[in-house]
PDB file of N, CA and C in Angstrom:
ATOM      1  N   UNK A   1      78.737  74.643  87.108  1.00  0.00           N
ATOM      2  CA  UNK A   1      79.816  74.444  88.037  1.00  0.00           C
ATOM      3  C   UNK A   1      79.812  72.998  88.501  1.00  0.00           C
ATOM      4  N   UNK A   2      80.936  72.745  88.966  1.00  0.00           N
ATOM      5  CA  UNK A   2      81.259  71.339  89.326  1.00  0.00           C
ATOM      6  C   UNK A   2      81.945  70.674  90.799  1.00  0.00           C
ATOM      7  N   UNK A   3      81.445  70.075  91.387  1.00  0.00           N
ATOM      8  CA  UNK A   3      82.058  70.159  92.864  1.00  0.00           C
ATOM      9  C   UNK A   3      82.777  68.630  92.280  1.00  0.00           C
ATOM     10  N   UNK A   4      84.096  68.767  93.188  1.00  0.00           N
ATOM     11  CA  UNK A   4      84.960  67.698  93.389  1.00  0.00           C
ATOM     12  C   UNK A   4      85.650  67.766  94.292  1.00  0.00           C
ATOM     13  N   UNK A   5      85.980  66.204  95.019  1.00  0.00           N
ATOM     14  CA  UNK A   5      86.580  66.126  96.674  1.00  0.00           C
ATOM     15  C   UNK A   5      87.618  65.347  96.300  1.00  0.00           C
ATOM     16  N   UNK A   6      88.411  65.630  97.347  1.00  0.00           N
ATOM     17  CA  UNK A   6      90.047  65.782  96.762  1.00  0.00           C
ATOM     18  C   UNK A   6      90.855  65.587  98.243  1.00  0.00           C
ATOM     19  N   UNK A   7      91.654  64.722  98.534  1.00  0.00           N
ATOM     20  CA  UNK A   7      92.805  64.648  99.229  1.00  0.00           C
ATOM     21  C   UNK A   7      94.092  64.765  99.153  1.00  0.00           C
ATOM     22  N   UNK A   8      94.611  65.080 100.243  1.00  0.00           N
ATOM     23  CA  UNK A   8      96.316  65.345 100.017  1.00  0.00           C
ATOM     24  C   UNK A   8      96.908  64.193 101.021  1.00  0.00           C
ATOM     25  N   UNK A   9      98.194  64.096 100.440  1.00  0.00           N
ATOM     26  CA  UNK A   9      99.097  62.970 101.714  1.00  0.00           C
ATOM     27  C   UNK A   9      99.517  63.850 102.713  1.00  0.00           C
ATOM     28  N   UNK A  10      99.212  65.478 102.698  1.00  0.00           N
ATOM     29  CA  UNK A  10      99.538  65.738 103.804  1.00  0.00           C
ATOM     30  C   UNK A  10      98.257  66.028 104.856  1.00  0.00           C
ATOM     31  N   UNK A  11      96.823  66.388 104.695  1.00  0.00           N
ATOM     32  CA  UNK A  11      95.918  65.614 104.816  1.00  0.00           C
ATOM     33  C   UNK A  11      95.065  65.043 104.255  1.00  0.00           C
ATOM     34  N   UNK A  12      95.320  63.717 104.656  1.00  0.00           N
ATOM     35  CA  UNK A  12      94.365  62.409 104.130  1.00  0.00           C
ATOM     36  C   UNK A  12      92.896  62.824 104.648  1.00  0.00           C
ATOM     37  N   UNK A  13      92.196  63.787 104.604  1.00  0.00           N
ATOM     38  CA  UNK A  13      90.761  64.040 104.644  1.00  0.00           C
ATOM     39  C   UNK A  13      90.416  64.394 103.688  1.00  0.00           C
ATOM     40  N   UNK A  14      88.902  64.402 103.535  1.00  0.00           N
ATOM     41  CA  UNK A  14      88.349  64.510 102.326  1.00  0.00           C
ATOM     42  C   UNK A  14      87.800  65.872 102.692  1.00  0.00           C
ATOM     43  N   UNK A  15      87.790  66.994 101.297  1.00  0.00           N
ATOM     44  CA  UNK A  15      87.174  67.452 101.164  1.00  0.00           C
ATOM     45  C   UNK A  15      86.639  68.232  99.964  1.00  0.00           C
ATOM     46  N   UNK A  16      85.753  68.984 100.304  1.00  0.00           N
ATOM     47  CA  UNK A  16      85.082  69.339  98.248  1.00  0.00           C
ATOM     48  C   UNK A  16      85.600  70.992  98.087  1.00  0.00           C
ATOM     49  N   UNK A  17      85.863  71.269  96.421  1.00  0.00           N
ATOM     50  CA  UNK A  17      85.711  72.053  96.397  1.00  0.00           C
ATOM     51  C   UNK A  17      85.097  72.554  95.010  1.00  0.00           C
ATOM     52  N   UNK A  18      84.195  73.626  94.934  1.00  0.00           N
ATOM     53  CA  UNK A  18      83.210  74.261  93.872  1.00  0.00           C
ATOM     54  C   UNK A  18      84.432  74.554  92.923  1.00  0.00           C
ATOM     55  N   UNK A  19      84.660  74.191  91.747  1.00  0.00           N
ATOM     56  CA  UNK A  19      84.842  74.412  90.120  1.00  0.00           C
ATOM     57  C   UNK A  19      84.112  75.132  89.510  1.00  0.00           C
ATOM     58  N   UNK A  20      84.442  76.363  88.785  1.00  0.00           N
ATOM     59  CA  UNK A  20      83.753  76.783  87.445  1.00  0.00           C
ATOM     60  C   UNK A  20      84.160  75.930  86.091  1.00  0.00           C
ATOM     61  N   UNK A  21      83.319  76.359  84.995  1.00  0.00           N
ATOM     62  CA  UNK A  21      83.614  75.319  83.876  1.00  0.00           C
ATOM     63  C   UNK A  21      85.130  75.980  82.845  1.00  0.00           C
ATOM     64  N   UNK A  22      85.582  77.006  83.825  1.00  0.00           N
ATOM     65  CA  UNK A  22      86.838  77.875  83.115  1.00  0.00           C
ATOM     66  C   UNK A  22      88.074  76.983  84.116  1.00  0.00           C
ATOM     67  N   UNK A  23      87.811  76.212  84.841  1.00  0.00           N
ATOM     68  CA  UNK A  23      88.939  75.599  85.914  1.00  0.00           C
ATOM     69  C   UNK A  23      88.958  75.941  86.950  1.00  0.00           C
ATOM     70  N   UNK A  24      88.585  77.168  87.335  1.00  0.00           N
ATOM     71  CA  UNK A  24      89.014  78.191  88.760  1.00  0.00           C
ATOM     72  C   UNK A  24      88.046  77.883  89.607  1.00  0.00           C
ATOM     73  N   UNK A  25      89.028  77.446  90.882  1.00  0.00           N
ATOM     74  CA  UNK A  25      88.235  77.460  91.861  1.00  0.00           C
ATOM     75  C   UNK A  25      87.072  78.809  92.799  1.00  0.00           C
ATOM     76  N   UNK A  26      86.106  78.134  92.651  1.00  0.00           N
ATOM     77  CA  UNK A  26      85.387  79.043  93.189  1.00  0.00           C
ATOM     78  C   UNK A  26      85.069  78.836  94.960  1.00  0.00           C
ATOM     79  N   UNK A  27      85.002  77.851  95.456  1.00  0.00           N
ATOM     80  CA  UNK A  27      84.723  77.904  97.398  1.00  0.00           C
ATOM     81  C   UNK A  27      85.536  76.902  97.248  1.00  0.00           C
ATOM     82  N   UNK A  28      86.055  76.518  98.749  1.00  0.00           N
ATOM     83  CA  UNK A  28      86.952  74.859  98.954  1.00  0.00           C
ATOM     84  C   UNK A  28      86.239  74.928 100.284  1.00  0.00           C
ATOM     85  N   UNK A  29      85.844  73.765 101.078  1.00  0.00           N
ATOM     86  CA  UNK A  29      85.509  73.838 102.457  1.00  0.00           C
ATOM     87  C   UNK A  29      86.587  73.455 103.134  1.00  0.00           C
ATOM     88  N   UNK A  30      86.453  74.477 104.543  1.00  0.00           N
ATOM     89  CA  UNK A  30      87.406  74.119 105.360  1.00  0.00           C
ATOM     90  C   UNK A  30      87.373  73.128 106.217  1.00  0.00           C
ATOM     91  N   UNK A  31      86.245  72.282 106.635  1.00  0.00           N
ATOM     92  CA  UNK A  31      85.875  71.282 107.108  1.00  0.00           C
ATOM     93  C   UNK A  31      86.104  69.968 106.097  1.00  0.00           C
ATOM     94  N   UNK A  32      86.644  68.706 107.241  1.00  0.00           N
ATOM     95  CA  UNK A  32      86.804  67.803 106.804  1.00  0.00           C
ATOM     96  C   UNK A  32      85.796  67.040 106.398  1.00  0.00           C
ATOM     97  N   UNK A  33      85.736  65.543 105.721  1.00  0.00           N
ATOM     98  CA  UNK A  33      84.667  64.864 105.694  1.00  0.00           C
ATOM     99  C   UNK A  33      85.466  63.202 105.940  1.00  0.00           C
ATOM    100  N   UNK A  34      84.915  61.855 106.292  1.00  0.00           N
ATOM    101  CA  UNK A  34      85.418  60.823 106.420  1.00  0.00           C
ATOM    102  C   UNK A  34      85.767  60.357 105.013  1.00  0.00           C
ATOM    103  N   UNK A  35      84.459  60.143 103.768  1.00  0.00           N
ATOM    104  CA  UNK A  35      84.486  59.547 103.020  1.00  0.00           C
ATOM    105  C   UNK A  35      84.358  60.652 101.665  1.00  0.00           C
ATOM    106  N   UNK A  36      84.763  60.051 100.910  1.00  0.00           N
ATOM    107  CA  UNK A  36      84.528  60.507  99.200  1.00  0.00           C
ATOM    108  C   UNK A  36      82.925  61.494  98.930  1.00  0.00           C
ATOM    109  N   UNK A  37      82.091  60.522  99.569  1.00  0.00           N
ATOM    110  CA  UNK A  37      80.414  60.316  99.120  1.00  0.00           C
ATOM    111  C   UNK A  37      80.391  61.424 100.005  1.00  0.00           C
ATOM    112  N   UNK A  38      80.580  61.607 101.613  1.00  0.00           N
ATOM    113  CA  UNK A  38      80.431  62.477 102.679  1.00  0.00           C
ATOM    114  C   UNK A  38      80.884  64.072 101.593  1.00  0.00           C
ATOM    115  N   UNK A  39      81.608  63.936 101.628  1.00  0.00           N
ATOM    116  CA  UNK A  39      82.424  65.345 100.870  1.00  0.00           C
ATOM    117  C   UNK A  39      81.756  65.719  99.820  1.00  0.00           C
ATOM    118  N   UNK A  40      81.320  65.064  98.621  1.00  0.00           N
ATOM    119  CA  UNK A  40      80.753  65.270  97.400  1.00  0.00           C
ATOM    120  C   UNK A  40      79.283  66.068  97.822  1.00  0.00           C
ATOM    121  N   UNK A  41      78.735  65.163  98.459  1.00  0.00           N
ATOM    122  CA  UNK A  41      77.108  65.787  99.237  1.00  0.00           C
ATOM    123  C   UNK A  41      77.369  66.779  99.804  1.00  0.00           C
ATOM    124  N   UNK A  42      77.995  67.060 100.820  1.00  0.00           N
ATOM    125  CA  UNK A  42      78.065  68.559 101.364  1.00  0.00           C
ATOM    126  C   UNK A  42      78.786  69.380 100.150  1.00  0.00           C
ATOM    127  N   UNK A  43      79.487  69.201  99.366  1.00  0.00           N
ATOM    128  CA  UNK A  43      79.701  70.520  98.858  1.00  0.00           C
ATOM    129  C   UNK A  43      78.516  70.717  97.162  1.00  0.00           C
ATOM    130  N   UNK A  44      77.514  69.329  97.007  1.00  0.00           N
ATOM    131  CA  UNK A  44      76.741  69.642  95.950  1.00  0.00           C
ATOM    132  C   UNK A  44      75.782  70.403  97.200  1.00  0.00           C
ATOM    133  N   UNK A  45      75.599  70.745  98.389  1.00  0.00           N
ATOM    134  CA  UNK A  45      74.533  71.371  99.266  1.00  0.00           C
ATOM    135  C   UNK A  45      74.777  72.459  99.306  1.00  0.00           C
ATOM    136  N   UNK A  46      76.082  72.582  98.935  1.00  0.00           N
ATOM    137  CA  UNK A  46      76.903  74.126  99.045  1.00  0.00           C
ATOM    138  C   UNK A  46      76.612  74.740  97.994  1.00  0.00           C
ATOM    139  N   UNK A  47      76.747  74.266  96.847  1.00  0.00           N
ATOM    140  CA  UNK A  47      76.718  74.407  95.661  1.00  0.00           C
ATOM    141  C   UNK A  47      75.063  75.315  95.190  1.00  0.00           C
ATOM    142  N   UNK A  48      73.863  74.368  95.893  1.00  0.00           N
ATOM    143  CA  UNK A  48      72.677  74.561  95.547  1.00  0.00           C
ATOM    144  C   UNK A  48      72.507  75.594  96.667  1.00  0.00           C
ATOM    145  N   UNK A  49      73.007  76.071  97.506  1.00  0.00           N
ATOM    146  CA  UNK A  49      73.000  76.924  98.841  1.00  0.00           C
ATOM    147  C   UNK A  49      73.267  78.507  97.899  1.00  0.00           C
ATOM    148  N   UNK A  50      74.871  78.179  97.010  1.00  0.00           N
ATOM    149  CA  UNK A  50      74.863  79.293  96.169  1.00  0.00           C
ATOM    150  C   UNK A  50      74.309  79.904  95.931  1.00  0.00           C
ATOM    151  N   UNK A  51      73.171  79.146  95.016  1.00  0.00           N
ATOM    152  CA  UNK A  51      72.306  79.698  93.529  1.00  0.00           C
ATOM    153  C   UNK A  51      73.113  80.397  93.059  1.00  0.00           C
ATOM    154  N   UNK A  52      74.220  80.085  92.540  1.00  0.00           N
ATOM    155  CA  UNK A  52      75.331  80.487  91.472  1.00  0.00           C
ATOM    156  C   UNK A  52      74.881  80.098  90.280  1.00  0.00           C
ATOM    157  N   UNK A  53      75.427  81.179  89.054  1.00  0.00           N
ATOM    158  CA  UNK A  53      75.477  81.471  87.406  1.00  0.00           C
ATOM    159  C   UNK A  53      77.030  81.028  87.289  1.00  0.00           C
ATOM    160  N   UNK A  54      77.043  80.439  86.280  1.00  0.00           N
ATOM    161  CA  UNK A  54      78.197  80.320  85.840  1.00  0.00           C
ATOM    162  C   UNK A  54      78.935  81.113  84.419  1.00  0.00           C
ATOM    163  N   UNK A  55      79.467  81.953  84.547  1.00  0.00           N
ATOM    164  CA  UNK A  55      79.594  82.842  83.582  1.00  0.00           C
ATOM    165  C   UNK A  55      80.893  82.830  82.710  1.00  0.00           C
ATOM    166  N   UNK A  56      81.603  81.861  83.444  1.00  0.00           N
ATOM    167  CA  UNK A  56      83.032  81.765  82.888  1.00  0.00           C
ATOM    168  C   UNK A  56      83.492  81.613  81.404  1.00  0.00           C
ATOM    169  N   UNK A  57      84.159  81.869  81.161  1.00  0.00           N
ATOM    170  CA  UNK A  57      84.540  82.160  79.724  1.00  0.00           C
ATOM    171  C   UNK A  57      85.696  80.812  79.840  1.00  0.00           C
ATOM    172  N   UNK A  58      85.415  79.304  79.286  1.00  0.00           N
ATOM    173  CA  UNK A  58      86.701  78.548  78.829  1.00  0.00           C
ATOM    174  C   UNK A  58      87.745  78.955  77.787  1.00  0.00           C
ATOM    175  N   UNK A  59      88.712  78.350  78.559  1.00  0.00           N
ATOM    176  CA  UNK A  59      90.227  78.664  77.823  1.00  0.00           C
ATOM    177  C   UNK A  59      90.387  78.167  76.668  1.00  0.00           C
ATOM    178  N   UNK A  60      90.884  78.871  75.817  1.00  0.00           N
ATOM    179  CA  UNK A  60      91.024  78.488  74.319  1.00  0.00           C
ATOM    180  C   UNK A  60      92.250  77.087  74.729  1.00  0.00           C
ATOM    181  N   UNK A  61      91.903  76.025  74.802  1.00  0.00           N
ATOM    182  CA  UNK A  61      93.221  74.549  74.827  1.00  0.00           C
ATOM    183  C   UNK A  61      94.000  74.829  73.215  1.00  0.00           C
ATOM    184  N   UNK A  62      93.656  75.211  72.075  1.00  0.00           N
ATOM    185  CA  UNK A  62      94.353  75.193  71.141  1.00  0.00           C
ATOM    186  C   UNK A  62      94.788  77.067  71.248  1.00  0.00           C
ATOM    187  N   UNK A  63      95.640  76.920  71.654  1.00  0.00           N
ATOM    188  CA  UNK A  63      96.308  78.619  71.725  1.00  0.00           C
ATOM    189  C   UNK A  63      97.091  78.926  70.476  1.00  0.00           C
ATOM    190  N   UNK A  64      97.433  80.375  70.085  1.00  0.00           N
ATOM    191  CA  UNK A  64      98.184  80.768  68.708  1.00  0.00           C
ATOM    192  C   UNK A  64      99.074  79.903  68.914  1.00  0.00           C
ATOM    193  N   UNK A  65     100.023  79.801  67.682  1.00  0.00           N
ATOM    194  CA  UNK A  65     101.351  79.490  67.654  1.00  0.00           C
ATOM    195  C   UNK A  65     101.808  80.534  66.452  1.00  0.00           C
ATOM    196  N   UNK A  66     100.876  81.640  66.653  1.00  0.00           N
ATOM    197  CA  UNK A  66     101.273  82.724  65.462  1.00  0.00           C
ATOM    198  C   UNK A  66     103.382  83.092  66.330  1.00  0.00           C
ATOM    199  N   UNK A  67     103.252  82.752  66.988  1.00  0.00           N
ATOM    200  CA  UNK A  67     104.540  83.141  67.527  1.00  0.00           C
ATOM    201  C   UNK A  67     106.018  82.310  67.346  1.00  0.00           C
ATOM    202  N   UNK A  68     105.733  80.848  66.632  1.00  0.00           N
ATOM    203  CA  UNK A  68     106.248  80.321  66.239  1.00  0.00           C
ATOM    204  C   UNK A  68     106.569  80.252  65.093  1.00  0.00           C
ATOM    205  N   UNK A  69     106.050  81.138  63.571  1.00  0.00           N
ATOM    206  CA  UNK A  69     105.896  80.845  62.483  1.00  0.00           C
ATOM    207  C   UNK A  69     107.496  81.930  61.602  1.00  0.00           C
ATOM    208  N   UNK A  70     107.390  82.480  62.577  1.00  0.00           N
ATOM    209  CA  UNK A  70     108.789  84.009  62.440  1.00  0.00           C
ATOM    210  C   UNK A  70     109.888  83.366  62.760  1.00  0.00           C
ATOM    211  N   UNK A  71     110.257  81.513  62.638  1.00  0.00           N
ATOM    212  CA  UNK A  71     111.551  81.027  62.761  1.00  0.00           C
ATOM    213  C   UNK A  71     112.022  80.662  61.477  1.00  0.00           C
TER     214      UNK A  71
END
């Protein structure tokens, strides 16, 4: 799993949230942080707080196009 901190323009605070390696978010914190570095650390603390498995199954990026071939 992968933590990444992330802002919006509607709020400009930082904060992290836990990724599986399938995309889906797994926790977001509801608490703010000042900086980039602030945010990243608390949610890799979160992260190791888990003791989470990551079990996710990634998405096939090259999908059929068996559905295209019947034109």
């Amino acid at each position: 799993m992968q933590v990444v901190a992330f802002m919006t323009p509607a709020r400009p605070e930082w904060r992290w949230r836990i990724v599986n390696y399938a995309g889906e978010m797994v926790e977001e914190s509801s608490r703010v942080f000042p900086t980039i570095a602030t945010a990243v650390a608390a949610g890799s603390q979160r992260l190791d707080e888990m003791n989470a498995v990551d079990l996710s199954v990634r998405a096939n990026p090259y999908g059929s196009t068996a559905h295209l071939r019947g034109r």
